[in-house]
C-alpha atoms as a PDB file:
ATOM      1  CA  UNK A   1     -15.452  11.355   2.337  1.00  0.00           C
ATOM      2  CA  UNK A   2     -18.216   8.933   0.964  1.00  0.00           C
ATOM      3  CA  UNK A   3     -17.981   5.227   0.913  1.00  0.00           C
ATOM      4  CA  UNK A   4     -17.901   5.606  -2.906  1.00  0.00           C
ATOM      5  CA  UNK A   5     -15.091   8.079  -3.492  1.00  0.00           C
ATOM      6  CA  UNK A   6     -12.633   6.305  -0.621  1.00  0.00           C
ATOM      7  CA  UNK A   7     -13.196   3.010  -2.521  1.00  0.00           C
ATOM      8  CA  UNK A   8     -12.071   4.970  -5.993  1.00  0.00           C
ATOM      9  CA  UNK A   9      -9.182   6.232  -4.676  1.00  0.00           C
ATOM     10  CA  UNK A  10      -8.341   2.971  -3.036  1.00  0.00           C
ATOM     11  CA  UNK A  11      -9.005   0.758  -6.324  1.00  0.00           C
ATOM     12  CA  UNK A  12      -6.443   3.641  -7.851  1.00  0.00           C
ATOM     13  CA  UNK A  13      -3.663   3.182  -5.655  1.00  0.00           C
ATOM     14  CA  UNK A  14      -3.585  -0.651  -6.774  1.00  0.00           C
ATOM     15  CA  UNK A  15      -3.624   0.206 -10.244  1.00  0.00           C
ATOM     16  CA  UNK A  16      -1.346   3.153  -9.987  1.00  0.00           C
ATOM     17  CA  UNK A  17       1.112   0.757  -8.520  1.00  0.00           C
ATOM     18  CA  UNK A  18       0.529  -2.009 -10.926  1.00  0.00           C
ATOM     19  CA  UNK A  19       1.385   0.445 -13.876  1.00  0.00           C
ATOM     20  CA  UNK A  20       4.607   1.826 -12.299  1.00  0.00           C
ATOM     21  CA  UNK A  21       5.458  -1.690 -11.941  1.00  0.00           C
ATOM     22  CA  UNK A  22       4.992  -2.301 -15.772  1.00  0.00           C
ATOM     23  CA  UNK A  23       6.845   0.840 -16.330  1.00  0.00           C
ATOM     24  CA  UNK A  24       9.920   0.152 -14.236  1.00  0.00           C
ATOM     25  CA  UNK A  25      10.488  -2.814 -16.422  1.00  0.00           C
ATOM     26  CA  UNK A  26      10.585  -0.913 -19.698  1.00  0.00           C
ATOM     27  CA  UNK A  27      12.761   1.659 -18.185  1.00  0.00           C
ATOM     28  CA  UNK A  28      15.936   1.179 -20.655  1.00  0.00           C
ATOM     29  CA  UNK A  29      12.962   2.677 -23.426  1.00  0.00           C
ATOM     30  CA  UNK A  30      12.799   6.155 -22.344  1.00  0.00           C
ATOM     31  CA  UNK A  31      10.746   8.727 -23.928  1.00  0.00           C
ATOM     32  CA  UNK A  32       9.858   6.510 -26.611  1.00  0.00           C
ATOM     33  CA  UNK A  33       7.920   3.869 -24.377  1.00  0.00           C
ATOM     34  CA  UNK A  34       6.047   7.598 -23.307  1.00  0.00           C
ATOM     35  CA  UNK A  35       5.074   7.883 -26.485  1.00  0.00           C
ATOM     36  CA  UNK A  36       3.693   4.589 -27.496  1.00  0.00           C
ATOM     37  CA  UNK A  37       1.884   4.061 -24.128  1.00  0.00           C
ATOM     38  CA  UNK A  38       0.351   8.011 -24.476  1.00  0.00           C
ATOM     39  CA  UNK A  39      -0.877   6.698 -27.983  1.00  0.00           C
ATOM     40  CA  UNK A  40      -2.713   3.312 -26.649  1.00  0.00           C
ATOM     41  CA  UNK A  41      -4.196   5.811 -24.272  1.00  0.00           C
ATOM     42  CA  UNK A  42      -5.488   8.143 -26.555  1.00  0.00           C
ATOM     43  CA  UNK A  43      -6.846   5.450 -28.892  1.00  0.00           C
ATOM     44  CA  UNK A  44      -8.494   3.595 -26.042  1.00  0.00           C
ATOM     45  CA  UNK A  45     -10.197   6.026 -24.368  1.00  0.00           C
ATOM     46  CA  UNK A  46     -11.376   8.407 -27.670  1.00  0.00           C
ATOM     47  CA  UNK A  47     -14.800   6.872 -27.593  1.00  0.00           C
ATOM     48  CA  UNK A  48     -15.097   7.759 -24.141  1.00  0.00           C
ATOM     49  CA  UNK A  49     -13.895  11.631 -24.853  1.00  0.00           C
ATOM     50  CA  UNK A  50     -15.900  11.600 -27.975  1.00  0.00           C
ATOM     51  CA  UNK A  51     -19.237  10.619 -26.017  1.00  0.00           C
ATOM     52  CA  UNK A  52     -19.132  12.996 -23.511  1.00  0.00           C
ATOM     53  CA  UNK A  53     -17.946  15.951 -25.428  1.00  0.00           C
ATOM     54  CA  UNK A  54     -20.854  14.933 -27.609  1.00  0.00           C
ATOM     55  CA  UNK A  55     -23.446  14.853 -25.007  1.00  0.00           C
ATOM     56  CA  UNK A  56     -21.614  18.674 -24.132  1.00  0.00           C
ATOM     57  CA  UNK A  57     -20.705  17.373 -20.351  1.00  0.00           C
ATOM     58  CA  UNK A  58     -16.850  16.947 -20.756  1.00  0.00           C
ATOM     59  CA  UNK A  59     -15.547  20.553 -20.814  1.00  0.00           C
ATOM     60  CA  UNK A  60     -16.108  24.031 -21.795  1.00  0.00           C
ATOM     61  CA  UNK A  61     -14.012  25.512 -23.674  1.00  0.00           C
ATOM     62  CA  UNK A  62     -13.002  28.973 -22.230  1.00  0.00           C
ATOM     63  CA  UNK A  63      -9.809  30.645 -21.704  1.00  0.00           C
ATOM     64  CA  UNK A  64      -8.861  29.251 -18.743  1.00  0.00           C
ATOM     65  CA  UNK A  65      -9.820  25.429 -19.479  1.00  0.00           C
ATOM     66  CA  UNK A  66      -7.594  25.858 -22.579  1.00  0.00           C
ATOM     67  CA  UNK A  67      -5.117  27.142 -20.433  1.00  0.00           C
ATOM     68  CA  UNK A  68      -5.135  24.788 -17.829  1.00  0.00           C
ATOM     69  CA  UNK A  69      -5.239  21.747 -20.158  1.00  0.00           C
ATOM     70  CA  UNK A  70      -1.959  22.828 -21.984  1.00  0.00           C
ATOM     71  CA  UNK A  71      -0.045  23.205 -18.641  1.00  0.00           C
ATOM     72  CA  UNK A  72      -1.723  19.991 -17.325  1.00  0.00           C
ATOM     73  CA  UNK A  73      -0.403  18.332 -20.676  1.00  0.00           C
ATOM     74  CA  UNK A  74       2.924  19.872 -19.896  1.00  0.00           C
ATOM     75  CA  UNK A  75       3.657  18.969 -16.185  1.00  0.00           C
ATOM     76  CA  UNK A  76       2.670  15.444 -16.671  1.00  0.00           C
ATOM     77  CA  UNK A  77       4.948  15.427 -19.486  1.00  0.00           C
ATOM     78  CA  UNK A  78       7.735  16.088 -17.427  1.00  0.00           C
ATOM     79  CA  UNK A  79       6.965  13.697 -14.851  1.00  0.00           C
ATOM     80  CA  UNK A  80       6.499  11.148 -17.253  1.00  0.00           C
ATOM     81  CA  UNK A  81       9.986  11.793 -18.436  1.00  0.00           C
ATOM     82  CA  UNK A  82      11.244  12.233 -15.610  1.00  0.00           C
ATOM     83  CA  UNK A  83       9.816   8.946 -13.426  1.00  0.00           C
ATOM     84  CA  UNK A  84      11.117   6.685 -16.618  1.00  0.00           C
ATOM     85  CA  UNK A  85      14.694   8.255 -15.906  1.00  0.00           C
ATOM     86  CA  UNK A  86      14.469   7.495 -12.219  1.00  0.00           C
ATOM     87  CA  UNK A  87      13.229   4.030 -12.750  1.00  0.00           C
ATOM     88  CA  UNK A  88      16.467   3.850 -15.218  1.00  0.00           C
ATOM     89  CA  UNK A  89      18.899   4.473 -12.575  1.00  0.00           C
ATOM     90  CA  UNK A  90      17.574   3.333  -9.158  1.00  0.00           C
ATOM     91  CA  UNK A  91      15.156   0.697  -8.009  1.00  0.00           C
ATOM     92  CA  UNK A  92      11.289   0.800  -7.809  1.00  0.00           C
ATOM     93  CA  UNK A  93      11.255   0.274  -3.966  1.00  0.00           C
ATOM     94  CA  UNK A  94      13.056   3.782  -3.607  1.00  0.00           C
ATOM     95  CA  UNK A  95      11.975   6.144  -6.706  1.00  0.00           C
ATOM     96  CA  UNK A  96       8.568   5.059  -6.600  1.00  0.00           C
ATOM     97  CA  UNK A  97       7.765   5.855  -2.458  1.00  0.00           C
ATOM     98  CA  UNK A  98      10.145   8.974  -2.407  1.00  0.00           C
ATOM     99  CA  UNK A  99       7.928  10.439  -5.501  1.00  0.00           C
ATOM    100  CA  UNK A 100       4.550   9.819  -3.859  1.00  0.00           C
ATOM    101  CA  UNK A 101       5.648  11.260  -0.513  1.00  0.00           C
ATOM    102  CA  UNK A 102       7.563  14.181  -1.386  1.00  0.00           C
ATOM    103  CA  UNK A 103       5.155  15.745  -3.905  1.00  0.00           C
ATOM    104  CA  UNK A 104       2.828  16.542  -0.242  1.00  0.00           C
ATOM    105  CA  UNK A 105       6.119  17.493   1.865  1.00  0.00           C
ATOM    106  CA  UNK A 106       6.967  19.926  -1.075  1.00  0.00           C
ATOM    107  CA  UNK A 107       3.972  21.823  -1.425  1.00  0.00           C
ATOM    108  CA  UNK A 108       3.750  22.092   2.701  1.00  0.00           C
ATOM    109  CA  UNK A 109       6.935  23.336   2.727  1.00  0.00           C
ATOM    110  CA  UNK A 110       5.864  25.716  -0.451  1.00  0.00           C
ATOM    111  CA  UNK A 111       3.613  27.181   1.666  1.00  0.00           C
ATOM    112  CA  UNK A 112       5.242  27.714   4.702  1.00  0.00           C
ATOM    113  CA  UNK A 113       8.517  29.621   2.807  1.00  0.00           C
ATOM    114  CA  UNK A 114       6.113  31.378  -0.060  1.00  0.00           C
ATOM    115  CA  UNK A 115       3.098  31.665   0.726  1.00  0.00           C
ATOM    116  CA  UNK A 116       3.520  32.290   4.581  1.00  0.00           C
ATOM    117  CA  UNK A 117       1.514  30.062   5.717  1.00  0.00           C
ATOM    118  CA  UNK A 118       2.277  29.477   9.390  1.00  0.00           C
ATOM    119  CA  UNK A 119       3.044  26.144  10.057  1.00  0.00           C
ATOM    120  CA  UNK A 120       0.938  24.032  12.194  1.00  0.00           C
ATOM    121  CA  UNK A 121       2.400  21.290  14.741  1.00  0.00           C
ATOM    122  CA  UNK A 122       0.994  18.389  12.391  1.00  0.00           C
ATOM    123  CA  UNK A 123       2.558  20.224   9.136  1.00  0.00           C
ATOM    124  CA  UNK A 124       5.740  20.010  10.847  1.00  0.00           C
ATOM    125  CA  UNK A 125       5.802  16.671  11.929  1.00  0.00           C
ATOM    126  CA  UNK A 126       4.752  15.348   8.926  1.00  0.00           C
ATOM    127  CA  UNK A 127       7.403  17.085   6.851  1.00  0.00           C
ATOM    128  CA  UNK A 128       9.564  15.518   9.711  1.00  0.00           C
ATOM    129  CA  UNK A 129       8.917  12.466   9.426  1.00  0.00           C
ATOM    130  CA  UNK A 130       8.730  12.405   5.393  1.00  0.00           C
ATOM    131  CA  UNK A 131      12.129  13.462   5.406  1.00  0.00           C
ATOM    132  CA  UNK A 132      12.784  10.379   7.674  1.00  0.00           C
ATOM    133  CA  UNK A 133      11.319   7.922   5.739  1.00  0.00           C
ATOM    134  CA  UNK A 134      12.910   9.337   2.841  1.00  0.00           C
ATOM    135  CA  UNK A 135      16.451   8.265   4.414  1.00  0.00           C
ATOM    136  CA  UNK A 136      15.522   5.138   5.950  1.00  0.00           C
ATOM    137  CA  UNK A 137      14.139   4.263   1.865  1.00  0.00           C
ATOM    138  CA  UNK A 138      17.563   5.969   0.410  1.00  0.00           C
ATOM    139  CA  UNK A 139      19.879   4.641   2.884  1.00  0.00           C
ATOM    140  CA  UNK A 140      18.669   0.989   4.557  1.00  0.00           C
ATOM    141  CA  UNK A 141      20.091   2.023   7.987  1.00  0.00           C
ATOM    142  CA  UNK A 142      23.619   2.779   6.094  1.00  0.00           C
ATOM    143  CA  UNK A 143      24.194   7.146   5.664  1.00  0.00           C
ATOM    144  CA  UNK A 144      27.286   6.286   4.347  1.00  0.00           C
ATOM    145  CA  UNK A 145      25.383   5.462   1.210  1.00  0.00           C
ATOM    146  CA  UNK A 146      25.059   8.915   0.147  1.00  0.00           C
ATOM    147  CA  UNK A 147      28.893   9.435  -0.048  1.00  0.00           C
ATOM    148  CA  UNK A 148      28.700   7.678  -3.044  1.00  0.00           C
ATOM    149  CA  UNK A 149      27.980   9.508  -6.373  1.00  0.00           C
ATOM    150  CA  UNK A 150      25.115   6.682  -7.295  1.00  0.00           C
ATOM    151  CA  UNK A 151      23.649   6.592  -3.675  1.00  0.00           C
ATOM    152  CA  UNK A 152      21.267   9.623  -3.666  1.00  0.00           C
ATOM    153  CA  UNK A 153      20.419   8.915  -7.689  1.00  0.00           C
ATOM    154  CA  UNK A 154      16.760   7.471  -6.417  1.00  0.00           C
ATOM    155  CA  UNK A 155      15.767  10.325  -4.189  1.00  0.00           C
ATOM    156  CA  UNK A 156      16.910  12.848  -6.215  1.00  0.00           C
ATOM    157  CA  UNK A 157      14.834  11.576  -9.064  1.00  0.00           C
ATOM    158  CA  UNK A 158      12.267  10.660  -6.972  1.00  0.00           C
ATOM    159  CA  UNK A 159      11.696  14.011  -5.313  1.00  0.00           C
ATOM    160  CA  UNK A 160      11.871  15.933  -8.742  1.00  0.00           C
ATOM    161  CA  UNK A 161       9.235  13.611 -10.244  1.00  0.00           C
ATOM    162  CA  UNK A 162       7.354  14.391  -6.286  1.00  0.00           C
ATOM    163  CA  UNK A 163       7.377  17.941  -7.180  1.00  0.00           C
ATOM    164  CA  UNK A 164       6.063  17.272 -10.166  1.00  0.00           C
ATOM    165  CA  UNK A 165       3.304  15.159  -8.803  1.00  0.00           C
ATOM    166  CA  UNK A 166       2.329  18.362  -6.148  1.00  0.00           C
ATOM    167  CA  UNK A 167       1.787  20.344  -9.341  1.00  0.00           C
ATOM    168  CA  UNK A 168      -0.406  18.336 -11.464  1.00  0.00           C
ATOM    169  CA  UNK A 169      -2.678  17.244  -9.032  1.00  0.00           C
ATOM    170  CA  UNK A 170      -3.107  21.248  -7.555  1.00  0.00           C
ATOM    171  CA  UNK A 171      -3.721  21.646 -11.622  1.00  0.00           C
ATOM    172  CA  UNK A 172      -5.590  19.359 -12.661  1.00  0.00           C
ATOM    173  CA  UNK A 173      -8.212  19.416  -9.472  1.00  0.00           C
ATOM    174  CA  UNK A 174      -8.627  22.795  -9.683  1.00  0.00           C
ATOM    175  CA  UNK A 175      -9.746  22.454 -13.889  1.00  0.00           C
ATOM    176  CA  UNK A 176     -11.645  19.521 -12.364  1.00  0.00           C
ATOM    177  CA  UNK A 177     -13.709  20.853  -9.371  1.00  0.00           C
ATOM    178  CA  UNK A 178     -13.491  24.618 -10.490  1.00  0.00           C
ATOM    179  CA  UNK A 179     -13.722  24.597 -14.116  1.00  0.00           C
ATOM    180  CA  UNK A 180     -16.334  21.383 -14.743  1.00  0.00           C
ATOM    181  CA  UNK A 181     -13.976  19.642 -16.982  1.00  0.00           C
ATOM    182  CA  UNK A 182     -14.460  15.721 -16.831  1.00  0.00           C
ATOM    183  CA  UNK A 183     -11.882  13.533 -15.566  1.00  0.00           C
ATOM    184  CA  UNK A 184     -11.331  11.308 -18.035  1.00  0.00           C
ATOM    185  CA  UNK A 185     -11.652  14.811 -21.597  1.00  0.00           C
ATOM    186  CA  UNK A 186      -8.739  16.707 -19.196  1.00  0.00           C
ATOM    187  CA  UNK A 187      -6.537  13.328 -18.878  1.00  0.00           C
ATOM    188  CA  UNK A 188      -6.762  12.544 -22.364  1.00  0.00           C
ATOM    189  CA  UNK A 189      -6.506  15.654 -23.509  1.00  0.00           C
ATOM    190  CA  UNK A 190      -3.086  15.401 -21.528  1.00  0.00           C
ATOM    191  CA  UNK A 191      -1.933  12.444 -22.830  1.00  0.00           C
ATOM    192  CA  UNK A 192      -2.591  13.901 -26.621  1.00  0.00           C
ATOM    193  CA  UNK A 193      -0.352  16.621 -25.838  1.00  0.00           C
ATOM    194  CA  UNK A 194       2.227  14.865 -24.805  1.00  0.00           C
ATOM    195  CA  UNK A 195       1.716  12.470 -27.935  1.00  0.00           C
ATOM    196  CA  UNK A 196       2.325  15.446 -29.942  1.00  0.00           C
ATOM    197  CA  UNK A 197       5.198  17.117 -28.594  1.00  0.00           C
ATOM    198  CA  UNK A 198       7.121  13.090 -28.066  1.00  0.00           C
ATOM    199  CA  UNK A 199       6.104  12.517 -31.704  1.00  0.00           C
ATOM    200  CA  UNK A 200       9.460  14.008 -33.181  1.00  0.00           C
ATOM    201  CA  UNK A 201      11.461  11.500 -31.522  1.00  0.00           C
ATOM    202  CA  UNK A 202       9.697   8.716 -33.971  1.00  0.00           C
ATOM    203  CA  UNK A 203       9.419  10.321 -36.690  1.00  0.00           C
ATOM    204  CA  UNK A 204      12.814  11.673 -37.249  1.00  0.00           C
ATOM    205  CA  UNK A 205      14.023   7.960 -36.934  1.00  0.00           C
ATOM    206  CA  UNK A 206      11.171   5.486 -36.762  1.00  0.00           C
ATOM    207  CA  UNK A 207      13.244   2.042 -37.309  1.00  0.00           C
ATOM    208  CA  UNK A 208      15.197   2.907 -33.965  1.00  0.00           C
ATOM    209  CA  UNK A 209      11.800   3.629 -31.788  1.00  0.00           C
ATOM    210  CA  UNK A 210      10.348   0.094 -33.477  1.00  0.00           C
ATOM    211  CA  UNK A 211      13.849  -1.525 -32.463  1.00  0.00           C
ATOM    212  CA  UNK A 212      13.983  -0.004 -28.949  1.00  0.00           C
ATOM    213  CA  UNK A 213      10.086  -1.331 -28.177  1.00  0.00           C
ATOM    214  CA  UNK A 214      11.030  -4.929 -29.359  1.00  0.00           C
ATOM    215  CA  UNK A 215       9.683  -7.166 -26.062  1.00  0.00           C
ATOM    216  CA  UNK A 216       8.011  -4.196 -24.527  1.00  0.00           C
ATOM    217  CA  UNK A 217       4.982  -3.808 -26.915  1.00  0.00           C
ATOM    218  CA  UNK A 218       2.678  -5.358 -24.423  1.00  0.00           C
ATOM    219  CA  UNK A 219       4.141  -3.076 -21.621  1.00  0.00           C
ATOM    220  CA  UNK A 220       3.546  -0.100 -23.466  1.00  0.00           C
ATOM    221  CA  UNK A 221      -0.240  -1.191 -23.994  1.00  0.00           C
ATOM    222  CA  UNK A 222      -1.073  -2.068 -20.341  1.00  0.00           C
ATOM    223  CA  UNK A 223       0.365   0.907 -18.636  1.00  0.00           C
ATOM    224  CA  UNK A 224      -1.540   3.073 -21.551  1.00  0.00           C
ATOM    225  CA  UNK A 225      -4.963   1.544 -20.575  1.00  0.00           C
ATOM    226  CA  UNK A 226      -3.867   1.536 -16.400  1.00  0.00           C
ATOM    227  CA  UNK A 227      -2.236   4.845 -16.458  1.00  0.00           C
ATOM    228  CA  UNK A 228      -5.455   7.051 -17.248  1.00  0.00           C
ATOM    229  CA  UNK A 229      -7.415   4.651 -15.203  1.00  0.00           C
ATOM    230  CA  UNK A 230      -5.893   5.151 -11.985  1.00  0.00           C
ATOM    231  CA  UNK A 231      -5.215   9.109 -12.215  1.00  0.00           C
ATOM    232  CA  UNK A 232      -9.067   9.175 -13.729  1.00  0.00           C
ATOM    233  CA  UNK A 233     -10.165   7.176 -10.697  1.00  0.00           C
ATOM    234  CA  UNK A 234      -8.788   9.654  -8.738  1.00  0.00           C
ATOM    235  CA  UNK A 235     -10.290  12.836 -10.481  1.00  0.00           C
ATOM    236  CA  UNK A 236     -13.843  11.405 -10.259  1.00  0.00           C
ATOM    237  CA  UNK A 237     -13.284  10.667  -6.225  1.00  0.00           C
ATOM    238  CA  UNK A 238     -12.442  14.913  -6.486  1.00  0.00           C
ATOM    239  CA  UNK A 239     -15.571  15.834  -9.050  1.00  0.00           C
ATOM    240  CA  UNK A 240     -18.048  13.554  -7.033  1.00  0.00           C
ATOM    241  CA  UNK A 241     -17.130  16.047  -4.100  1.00  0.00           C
ATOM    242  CA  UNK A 242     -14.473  14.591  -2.098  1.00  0.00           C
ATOM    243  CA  UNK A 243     -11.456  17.312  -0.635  1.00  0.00           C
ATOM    244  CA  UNK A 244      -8.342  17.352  -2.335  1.00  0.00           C
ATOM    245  CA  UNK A 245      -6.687  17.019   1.509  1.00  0.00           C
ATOM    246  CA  UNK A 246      -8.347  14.107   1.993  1.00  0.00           C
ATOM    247  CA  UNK A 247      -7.729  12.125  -1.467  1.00  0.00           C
ATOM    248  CA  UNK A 248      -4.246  13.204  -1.693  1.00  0.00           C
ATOM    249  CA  UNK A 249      -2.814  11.652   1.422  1.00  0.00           C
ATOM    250  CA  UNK A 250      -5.177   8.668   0.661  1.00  0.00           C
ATOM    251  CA  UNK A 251      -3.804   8.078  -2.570  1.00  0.00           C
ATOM    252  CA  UNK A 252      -0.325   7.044  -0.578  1.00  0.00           C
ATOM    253  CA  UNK A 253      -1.290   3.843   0.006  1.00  0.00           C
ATOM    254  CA  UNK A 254       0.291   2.744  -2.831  1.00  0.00           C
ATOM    255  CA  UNK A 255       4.153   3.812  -1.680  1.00  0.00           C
ATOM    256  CA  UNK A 256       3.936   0.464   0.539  1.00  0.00           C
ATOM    257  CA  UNK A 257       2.287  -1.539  -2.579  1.00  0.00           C
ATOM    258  CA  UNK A 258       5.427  -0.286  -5.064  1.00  0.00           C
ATOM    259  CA  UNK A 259       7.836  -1.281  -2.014  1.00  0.00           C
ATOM    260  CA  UNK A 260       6.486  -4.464  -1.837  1.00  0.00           C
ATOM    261  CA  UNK A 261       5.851  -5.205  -5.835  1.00  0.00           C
ATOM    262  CA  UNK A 262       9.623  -4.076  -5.940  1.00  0.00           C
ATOM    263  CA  UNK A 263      10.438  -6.743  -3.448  1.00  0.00           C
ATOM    264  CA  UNK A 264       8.233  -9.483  -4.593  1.00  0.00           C
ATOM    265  CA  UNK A 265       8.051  -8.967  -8.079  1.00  0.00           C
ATOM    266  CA  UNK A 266      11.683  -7.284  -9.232  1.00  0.00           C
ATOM    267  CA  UNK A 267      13.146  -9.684  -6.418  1.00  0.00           C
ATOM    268  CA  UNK A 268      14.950  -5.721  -5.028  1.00  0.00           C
ATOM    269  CA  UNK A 269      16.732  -6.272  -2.267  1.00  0.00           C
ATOM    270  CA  UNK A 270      13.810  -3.771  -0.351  1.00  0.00           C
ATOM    271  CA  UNK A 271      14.371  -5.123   3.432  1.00  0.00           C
ATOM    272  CA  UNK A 272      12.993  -3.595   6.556  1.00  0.00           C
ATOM    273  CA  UNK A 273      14.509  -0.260   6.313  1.00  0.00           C
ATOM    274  CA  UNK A 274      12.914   0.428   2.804  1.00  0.00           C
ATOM    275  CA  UNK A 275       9.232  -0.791   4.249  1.00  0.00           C
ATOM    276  CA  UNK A 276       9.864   0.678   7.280  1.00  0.00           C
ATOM    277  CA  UNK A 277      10.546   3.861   5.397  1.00  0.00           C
ATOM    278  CA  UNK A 278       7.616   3.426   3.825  1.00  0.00           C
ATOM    279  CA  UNK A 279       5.626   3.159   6.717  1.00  0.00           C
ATOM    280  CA  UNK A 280       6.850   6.369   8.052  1.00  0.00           C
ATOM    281  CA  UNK A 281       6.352   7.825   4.469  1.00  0.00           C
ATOM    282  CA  UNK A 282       2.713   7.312   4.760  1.00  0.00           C
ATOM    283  CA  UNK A 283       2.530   8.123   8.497  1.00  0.00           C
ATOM    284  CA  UNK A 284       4.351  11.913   7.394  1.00  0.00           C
ATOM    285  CA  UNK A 285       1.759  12.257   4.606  1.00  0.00           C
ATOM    286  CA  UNK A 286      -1.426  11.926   6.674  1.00  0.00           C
ATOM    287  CA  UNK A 287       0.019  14.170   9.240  1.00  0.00           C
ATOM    288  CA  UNK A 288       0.349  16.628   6.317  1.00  0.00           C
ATOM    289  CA  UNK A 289      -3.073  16.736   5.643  1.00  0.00           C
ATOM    290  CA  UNK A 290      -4.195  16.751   9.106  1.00  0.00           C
ATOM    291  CA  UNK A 291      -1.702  20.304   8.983  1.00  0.00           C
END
């Protein structure tokens, strides 16, 4: 990978944990924070779109970039939805890590039990020891935990917005390194979707999504100008080049930078099992893409 691409992917793992951050704070909101943080997106980075579909290097419009822009749109959707509801019920330090290291143990797994890919000593001890660090994060050294009906709450969200996170990124590299569409048209032609279909939810009663946002307007507008940013980061390290089993795994630098914002920042009681967890986390992850 070049010196150039590493250092975007790096630079996105800060801000990718900087926005969840943000988010975790305005997790009482719901889908309604979504939507007003999709629209400062798509506001702020129109000119952007609008020059480079204007100079006819941001996409071409067949069939299948149509296509693969609508279920882009969609999936992030429901991990949108889905990582405010985790963030609603369980702390940063555990959602956050268990999301960004399951999404590579499920798609290994995917392909071992669908696809039939035979699995390789490094794909096994990676999914190994994700599943590890999962429990050390979930549990802090106490299985007991998990006998109680709010105990597994965090990894249960956190794995279904993981899976979710596997998805998009197989999507949206393959519109980006297959299909020529530019990082930053396919991410805000995401977000617009999603504008669209959350739109409803205001409209239909606008004084309640105008109550609900009081004290979390400026939220809403810094994770809509960080959230594009870091996934966009990411999509030009893929266009400029870089493998997708490379930039993945790299990306998971930032489970140990939520565990520690969680700790430092939400004062969550994180501890050594939760970092530790992490640790392993990211160990299980790079072992994936070694597999």
């Amino acid at each position: 990978m070049a010196l150039s691409s590493l250092l975007l992917v790096v630079l996105a793992s800060f801000v990718h944990a900087a926005w969840n951050l943000l988010a975790k704070k305005a997790a009482t909101v719901g889908p309604i924070f979504v939507f007003f943080y999709n629209l400062v997106a798509c506001a702020a980075y129109a000119p952007w779109v609008i020059h480079q579909l204007a100079n006819g290097d941001g996409v071409v419009w067949t069939c299948a970039g149509v296509g693969f822009v609508l279920v882009s749109g969609l999936v992030h959707l429901a991990y949108s939805l889905c990582l405010q509801r985790g963030y609603l019920v369980a702390d940063l330090s555990v959602v956050y890590p268990v999301a960004r290291g399951s999404g590579p143990m499920l798609s290994t797994l995917g392909a071992f039990l669908i696809l039939g890919e035979g699995p390789s000593g490094f794909g096994l001890s990676g999914v190994l020891l994700v599943a590890v660090g999962i429990v050390l994060i979930a549990t802090q050294g106490d299985l007991a935990v998990f006998r109680r009906p709010s105990g597994h709450a965090g990894v249960r969200w956190g794995a279904a917005t993981g899976g979710l996170i596997g998805t998009y990124t197989v999507v949206d590299a393959y519109a980006v390194k297959e299909l020529g569409i530019a990082p930053v048209v396919l991410d805000w032609f995401s977000n617009l979707l999603r504008f669209f279909l959350l739109a409803p939810l205001v409209v239909a009663k606008p004084g309640r999504a105008v109550e609900a946002m009081r004290g979390y307007w400026r939220i809403a507008i810094a994770v809509g100008l960080l959230s594009p940013l870091s996934y966009i980061l990411v999509l030009a390290a893929l266009s400029s080049g870089a493998p997708l089993s490379l930039v993945a795994p790299m990306r998971e630098m930032s489970m140990m930078l939520g565990a520690l914002m969680g700790m430092l920042v939400l004062r969550e009681r994180v501890g050594p099992w939760r970092l530790a967890g992490s640790a392993v986390l990211v160990a299980g992850v790079i072992l994936l893409a070694q597999g």
